[in-house]
N, C-alpha and C. Protein backbone atom coordinates (compact mmCIF):
# COMPACT_ATOMS: atom_id res chain seq x y z
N UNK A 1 84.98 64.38 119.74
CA UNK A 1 85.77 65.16 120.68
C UNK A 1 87.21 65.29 120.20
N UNK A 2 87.92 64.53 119.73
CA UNK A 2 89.16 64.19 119.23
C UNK A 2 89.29 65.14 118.00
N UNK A 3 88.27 65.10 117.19
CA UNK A 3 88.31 65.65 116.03
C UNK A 3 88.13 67.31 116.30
N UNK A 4 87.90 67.65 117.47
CA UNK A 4 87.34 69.19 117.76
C UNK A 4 88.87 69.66 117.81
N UNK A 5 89.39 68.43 118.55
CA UNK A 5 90.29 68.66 119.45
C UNK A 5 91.36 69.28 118.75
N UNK A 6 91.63 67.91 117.16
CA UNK A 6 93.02 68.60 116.15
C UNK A 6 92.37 69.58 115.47
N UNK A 7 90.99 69.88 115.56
CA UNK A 7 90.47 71.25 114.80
C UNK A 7 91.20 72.02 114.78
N UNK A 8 91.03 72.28 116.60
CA UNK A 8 91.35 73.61 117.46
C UNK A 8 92.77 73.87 117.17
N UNK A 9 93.73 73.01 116.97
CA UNK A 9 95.00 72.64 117.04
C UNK A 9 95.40 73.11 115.78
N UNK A 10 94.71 72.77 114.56
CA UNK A 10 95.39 72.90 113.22
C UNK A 10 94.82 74.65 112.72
N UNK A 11 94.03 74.95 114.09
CA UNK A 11 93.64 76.28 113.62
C UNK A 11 94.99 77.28 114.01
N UNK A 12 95.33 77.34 115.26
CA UNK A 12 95.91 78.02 115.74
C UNK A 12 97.44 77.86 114.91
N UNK A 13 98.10 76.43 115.07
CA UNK A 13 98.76 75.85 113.92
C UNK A 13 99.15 77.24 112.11
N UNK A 14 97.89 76.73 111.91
CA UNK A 14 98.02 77.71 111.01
C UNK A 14 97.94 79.01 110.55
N UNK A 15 97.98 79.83 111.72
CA UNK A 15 97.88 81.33 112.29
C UNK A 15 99.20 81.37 112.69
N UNK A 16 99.90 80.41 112.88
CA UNK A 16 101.62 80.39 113.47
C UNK A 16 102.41 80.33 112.11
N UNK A 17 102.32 79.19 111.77
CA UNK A 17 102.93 79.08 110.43
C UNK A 17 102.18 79.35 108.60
N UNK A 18 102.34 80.63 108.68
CA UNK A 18 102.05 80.71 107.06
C UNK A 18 102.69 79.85 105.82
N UNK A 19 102.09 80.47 104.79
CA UNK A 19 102.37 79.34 103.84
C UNK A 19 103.54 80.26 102.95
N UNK A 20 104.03 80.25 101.96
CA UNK A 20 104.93 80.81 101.15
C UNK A 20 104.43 81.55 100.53
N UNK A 21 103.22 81.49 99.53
CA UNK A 21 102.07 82.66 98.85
C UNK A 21 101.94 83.81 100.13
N UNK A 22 101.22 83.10 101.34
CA UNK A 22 101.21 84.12 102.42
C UNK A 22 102.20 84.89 102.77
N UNK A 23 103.49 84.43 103.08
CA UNK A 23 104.52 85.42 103.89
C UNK A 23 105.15 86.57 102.62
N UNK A 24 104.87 85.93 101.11
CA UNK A 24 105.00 86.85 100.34
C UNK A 24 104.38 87.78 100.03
N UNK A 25 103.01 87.72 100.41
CA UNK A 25 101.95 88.76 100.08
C UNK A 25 101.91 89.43 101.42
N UNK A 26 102.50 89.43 102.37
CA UNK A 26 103.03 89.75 103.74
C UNK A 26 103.87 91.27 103.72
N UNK A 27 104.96 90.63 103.10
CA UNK A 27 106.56 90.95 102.35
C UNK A 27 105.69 92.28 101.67
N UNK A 28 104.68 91.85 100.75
CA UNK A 28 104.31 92.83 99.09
C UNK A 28 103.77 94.25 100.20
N UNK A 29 103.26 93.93 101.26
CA UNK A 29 101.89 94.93 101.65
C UNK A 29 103.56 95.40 102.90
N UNK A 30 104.16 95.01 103.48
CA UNK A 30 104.94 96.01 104.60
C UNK A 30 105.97 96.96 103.51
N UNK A 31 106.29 96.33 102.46
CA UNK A 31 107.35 96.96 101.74
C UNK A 31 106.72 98.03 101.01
N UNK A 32 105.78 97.90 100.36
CA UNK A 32 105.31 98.87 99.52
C UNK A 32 104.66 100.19 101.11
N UNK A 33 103.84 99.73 102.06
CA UNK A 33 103.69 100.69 102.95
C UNK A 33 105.25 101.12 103.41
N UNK A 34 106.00 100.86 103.00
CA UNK A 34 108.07 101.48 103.57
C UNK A 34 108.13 102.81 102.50
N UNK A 35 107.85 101.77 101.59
CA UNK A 35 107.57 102.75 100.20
C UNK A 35 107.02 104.07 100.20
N UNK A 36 105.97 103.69 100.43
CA UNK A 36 104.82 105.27 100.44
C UNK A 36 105.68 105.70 101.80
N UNK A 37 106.34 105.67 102.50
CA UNK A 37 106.92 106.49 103.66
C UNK A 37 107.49 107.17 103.18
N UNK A 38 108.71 106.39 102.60
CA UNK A 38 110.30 107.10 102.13
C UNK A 38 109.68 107.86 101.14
N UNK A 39 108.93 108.15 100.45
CA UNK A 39 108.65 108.70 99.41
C UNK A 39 108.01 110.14 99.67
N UNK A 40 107.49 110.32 100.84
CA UNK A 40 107.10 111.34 101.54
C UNK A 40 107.83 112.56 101.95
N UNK A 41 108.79 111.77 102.17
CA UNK A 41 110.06 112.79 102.45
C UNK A 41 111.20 113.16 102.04
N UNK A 42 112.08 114.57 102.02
CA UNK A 42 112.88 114.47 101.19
C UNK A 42 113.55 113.48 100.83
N UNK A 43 114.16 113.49 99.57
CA UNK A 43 115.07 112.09 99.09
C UNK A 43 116.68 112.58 99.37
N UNK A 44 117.35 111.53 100.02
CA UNK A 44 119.07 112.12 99.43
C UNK A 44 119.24 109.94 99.64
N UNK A 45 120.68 110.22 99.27
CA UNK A 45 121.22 108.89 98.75
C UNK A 45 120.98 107.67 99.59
N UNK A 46 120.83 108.06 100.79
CA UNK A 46 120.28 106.13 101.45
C UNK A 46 118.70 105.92 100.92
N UNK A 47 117.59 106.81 101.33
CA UNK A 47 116.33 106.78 100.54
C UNK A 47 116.62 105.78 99.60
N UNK A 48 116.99 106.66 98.93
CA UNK A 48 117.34 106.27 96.83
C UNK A 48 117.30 104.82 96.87
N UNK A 49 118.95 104.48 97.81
CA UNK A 49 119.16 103.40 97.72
C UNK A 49 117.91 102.02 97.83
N UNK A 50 117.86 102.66 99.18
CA UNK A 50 116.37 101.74 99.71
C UNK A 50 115.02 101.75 98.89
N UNK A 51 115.03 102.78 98.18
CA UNK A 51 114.21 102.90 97.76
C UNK A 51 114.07 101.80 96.07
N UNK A 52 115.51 101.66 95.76
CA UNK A 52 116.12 100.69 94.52
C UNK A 52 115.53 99.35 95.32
N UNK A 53 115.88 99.27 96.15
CA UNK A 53 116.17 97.74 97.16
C UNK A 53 114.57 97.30 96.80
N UNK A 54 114.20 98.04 97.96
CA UNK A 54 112.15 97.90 97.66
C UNK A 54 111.80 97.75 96.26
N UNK A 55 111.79 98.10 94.79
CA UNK A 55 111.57 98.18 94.14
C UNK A 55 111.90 96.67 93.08
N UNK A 56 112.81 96.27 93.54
CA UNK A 56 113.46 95.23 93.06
C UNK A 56 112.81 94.19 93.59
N UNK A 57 112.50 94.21 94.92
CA UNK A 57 112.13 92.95 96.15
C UNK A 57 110.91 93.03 95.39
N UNK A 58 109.68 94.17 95.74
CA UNK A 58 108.80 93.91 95.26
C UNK A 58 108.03 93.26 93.84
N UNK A 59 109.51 93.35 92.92
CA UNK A 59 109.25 92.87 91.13
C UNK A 59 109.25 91.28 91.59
N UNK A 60 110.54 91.30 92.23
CA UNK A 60 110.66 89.49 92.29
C UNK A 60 108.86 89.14 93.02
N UNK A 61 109.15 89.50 94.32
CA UNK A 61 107.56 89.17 94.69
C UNK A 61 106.79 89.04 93.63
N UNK A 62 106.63 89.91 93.06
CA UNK A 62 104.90 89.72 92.39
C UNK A 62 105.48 88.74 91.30
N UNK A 63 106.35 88.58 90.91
CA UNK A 63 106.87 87.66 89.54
C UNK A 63 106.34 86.35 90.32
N UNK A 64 106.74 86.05 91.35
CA UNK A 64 107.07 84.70 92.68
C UNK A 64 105.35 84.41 92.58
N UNK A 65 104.90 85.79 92.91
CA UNK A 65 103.30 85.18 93.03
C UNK A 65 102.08 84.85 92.25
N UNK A 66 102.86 85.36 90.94
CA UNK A 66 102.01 85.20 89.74
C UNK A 66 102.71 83.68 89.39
N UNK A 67 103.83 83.58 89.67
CA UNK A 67 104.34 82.13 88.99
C UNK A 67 103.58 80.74 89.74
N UNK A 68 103.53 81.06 91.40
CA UNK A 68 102.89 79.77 91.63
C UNK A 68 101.41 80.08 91.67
């Protein structure tokens, strides 16, 4: 019963708190869907910018997730 008990506990637990691989592969999939947005529509200089920003975030990411 006890053991059901921290089951239940370490399930939910870990649906709350992700791990670091997780919140990065999180990060990889909302940014790149920002991506395919801005890219849709005309471009002028904040786009661009953001569009540098995303591009950069996403290199480190995948560098981050291939490293551990």
């Amino acid at each position: 019963m006890i053991k059901e008990i921290f089951g239940f506990g370490n399930r939910i637990l870990d649906k709350f708190v992700q791990g670091r691989k997780e919140r990065w592969r999180n990060q990889i999939y909302k940014l790149t869907k920002e991506k395919e947005k801005l890219l849709k529509g005309k471009a002028n200089a904040k786009k661009i910018r953001r569009l540098e920003y995303i591009n950069n975030k996403l290199d480190e990411l995948n560098r981050l997730c291939q490293n551990k």
